[in-house]
N, C-alpha and C. Protein backbone atom coordinates (compact mmCIF):
# COMPACT_ATOMS: atom_id res chain seq x y z
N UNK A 1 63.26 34.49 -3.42
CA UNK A 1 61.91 34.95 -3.16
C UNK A 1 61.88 36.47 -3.03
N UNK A 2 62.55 37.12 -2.84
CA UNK A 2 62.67 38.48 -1.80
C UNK A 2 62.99 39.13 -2.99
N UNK A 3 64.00 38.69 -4.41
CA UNK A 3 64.10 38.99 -5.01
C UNK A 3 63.13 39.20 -6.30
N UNK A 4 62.26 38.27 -6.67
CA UNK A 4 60.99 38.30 -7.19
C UNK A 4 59.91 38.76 -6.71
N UNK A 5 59.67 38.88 -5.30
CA UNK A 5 58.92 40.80 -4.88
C UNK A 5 59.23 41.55 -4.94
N UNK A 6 60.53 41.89 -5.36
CA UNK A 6 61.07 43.09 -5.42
C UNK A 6 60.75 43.42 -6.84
N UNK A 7 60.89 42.26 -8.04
CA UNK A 7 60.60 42.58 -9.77
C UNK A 7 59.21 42.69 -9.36
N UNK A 8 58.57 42.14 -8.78
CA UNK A 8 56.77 42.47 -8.88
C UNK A 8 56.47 43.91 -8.35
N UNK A 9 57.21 44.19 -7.42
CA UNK A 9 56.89 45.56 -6.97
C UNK A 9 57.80 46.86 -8.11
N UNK A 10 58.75 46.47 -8.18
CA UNK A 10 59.38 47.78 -9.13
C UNK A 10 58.41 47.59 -10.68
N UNK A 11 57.75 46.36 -11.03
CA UNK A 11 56.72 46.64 -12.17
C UNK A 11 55.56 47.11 -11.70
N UNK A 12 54.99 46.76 -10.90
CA UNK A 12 53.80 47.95 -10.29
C UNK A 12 54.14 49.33 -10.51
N UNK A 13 55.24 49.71 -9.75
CA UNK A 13 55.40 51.08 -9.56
C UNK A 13 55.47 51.86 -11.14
N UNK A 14 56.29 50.71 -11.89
CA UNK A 14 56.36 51.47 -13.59
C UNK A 14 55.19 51.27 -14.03
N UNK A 15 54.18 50.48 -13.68
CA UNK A 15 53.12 50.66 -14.12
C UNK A 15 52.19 51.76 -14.02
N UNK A 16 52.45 52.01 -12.57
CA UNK A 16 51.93 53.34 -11.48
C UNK A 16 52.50 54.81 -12.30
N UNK A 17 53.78 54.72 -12.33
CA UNK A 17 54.20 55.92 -12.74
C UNK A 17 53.80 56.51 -14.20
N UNK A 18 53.49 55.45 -14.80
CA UNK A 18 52.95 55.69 -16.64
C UNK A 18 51.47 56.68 -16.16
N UNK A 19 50.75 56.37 -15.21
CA UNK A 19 49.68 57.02 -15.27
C UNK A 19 49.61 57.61 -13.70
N UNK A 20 49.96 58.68 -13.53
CA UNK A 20 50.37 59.09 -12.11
C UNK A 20 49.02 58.89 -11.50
N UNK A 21 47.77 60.03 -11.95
CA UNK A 21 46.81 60.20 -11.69
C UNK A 21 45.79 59.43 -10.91
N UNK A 22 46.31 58.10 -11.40
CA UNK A 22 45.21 56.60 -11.49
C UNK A 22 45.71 55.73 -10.57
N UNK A 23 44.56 55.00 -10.38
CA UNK A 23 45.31 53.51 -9.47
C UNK A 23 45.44 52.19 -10.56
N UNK A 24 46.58 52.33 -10.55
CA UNK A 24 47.24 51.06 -11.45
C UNK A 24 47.62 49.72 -10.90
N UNK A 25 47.38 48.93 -12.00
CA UNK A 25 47.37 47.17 -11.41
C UNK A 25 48.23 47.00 -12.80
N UNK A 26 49.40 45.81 -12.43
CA UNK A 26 49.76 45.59 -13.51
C UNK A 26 49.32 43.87 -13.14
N UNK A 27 48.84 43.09 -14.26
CA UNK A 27 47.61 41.75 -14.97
C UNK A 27 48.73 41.48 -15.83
N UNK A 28 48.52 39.59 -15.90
CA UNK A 28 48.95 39.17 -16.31
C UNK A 28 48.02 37.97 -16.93
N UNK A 29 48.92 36.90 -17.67
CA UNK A 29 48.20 35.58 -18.03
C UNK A 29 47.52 34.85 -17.21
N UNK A 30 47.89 34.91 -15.42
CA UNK A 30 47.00 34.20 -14.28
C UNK A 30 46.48 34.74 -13.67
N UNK A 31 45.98 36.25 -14.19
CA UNK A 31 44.96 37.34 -13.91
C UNK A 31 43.28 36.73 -13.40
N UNK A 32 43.52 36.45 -14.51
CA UNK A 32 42.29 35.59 -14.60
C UNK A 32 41.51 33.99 -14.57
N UNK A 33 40.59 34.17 -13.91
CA UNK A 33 40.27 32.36 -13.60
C UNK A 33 39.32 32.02 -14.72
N UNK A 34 38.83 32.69 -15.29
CA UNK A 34 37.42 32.83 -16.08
C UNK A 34 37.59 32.84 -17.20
N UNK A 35 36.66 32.69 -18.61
CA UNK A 35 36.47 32.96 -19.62
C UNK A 35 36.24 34.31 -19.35
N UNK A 36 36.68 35.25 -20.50
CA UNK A 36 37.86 34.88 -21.33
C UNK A 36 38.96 34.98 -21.02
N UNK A 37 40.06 34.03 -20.83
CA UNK A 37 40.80 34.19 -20.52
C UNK A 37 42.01 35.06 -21.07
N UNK A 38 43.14 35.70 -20.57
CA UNK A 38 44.44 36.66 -21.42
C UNK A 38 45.44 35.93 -21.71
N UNK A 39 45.67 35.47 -23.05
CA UNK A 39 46.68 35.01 -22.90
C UNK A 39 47.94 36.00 -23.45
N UNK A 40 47.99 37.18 -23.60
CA UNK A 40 48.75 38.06 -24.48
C UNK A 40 50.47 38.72 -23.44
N UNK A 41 50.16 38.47 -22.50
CA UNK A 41 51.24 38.34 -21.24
C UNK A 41 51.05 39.63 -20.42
N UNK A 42 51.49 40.46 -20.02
CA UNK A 42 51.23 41.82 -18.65
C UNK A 42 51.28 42.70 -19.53
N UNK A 43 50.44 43.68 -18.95
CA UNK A 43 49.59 44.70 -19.02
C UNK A 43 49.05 45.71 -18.02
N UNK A 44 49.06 47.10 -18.36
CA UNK A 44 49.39 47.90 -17.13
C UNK A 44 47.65 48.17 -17.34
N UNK A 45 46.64 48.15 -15.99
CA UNK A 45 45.31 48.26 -16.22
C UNK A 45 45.20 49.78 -15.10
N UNK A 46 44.79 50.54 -15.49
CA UNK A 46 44.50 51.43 -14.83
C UNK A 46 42.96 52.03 -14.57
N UNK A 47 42.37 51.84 -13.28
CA UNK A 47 41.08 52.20 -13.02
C UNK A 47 41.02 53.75 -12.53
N UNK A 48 39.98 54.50 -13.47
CA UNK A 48 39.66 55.81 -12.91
C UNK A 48 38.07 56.20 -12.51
N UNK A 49 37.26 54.89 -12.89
CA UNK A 49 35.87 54.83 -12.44
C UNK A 49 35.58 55.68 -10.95
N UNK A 50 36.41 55.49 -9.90
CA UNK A 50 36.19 56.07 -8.67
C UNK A 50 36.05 57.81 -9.20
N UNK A 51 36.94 58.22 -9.49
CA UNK A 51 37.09 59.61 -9.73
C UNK A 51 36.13 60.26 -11.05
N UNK A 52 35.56 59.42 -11.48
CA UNK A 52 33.86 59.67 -12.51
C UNK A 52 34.93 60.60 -13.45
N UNK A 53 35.95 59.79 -14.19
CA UNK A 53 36.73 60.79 -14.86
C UNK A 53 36.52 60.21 -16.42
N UNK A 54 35.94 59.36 -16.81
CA UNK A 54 35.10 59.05 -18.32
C UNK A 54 33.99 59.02 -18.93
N UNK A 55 33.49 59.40 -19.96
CA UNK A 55 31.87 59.13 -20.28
C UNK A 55 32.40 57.95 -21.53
N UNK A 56 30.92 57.52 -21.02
CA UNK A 56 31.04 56.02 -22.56
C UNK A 56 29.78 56.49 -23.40
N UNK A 57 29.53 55.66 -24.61
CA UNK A 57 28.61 55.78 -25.28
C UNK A 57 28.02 54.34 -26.16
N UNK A 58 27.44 53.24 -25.44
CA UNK A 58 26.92 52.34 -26.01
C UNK A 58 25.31 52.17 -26.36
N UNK A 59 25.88 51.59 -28.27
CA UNK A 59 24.56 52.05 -29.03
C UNK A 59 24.85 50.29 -29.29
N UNK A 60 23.64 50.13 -29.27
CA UNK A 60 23.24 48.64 -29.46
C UNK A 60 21.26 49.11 -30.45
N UNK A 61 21.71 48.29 -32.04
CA UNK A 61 20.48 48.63 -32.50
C UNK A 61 20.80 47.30 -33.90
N UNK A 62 19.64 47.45 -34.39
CA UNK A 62 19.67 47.01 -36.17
C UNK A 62 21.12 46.77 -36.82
N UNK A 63 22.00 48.22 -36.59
CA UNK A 63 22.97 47.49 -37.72
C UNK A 63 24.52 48.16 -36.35
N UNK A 64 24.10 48.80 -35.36
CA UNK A 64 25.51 48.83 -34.06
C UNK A 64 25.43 48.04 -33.17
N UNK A 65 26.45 47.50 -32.85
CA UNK A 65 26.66 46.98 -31.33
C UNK A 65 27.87 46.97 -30.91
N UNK A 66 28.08 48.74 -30.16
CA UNK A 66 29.69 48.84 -30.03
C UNK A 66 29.32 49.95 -28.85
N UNK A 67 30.65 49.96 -27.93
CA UNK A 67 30.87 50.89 -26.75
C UNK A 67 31.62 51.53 -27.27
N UNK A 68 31.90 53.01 -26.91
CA UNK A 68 32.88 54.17 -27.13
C UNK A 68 33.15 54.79 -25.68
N UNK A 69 34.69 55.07 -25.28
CA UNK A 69 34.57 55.57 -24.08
C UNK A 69 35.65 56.44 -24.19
N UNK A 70 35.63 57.72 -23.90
CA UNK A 70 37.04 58.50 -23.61
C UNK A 70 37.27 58.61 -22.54
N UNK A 71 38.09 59.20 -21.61
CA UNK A 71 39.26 59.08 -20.16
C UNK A 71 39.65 60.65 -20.19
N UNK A 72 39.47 60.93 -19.01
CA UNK A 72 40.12 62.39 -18.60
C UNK A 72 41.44 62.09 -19.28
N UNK A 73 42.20 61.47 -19.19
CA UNK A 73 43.68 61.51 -19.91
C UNK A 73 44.14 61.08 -21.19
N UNK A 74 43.02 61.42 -21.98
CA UNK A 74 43.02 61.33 -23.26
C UNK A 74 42.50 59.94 -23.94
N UNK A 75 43.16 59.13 -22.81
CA UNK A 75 42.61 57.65 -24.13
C UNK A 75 41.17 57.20 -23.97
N UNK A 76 41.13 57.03 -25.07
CA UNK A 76 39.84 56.86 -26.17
C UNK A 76 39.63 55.16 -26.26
N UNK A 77 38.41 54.52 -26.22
CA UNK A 77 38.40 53.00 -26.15
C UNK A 77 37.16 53.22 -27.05
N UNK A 78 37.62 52.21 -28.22
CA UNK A 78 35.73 51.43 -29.04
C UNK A 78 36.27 49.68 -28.77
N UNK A 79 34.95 49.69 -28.81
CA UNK A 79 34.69 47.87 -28.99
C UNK A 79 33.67 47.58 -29.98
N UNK A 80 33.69 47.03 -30.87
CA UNK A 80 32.53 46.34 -31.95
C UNK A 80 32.19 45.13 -30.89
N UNK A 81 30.53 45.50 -30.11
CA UNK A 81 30.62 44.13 -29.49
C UNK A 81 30.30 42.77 -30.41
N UNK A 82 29.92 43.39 -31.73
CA UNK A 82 29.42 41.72 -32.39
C UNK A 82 30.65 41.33 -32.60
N UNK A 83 32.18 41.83 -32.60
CA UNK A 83 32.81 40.91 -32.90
C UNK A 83 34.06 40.47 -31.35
N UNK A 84 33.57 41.30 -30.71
CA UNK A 84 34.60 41.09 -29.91
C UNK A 84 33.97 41.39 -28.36
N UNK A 85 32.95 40.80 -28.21
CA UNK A 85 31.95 40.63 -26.75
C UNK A 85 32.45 41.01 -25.69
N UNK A 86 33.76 40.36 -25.67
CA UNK A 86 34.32 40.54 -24.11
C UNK A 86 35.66 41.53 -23.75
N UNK A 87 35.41 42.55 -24.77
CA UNK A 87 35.68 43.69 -24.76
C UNK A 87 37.44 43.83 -24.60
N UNK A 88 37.82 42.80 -25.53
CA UNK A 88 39.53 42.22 -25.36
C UNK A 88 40.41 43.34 -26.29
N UNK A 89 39.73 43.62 -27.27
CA UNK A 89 40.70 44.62 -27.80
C UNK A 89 39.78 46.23 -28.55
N UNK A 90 40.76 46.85 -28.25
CA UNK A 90 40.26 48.20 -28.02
C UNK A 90 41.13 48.81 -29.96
N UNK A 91 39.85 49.18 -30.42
CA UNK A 91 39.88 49.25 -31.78
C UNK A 91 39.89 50.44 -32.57
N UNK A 92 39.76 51.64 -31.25
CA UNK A 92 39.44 52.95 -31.61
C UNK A 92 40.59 53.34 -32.89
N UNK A 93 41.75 52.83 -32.80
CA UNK A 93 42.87 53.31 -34.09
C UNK A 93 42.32 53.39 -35.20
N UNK A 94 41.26 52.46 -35.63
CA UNK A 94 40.97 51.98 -36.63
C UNK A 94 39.71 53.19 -37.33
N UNK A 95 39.39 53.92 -36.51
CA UNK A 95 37.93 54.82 -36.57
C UNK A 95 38.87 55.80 -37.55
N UNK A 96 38.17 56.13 -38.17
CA UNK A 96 38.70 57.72 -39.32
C UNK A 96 38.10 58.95 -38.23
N UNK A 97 39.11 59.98 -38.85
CA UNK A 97 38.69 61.30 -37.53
C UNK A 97 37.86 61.77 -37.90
N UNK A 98 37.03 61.27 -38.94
CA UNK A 98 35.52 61.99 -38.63
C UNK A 98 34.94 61.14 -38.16
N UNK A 99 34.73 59.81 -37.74
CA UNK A 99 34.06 59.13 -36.98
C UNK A 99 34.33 59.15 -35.63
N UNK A 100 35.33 59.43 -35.36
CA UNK A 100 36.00 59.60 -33.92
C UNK A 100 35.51 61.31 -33.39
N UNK A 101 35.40 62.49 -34.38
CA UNK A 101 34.84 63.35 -33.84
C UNK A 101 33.01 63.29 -33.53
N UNK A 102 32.48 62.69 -34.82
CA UNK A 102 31.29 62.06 -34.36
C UNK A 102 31.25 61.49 -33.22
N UNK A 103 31.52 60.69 -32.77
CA UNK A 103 31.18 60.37 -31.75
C UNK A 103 31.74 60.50 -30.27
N UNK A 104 32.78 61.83 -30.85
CA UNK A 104 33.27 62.65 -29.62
C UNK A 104 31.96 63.89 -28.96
N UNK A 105 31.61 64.32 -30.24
CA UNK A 105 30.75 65.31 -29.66
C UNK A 105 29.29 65.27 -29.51
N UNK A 106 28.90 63.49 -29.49
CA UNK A 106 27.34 63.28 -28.93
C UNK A 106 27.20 63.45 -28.01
């Protein structure tokens, strides 16, 4: 037992240390009770909402329905919500850098 808090806590902390700045949770497959559920295995989640350190940009119209968000520490998040609602995978790679500067500098 003592030994498997100890792997849960030294993965927190590597989770912690990837993003000093932030308060980090490292989530797993029994993260969640709800639809939708994760099944993809752990994952380091880091919240910076307290510290108002991102702006987003969701356009919902005729032919968009997608969020854009950048992070004081560089990373960049899109979601197409028509195809992916519950905001499971983050697609920004996929944007060409003129779409990604577009909609850096609205």
């Amino acid at each position: 037992m003592r030994r498997k808090l100890r792997k849960s806590k030294d993965s927190l902390a590597e989770c912690s240390q990837m993003f000093s700045k932030l308060n980090c949770y490292q989530h797993d497959n029994d993260h969640w009770k709800t639809p939708p559920l994760w099944h993809d295995g752990k994952f380091c989640f880091c919240m910076n909402a307290p510290n108002n350190t991102y702006w987003c940009l969701r356009t919902i119209n005729d032919t968009h329905n997608f969020l854009y968000c950048e992070f004081i520490t560089g990373l960049v998040t899109y979601y197409d919500l028509n195809i992916d609602p519950y905001q499971l995978r983050n697609v920004a790679f996929t944007l060409s850098n003129s779409r990604l500067a577009e909609l850096h500098h609205v």
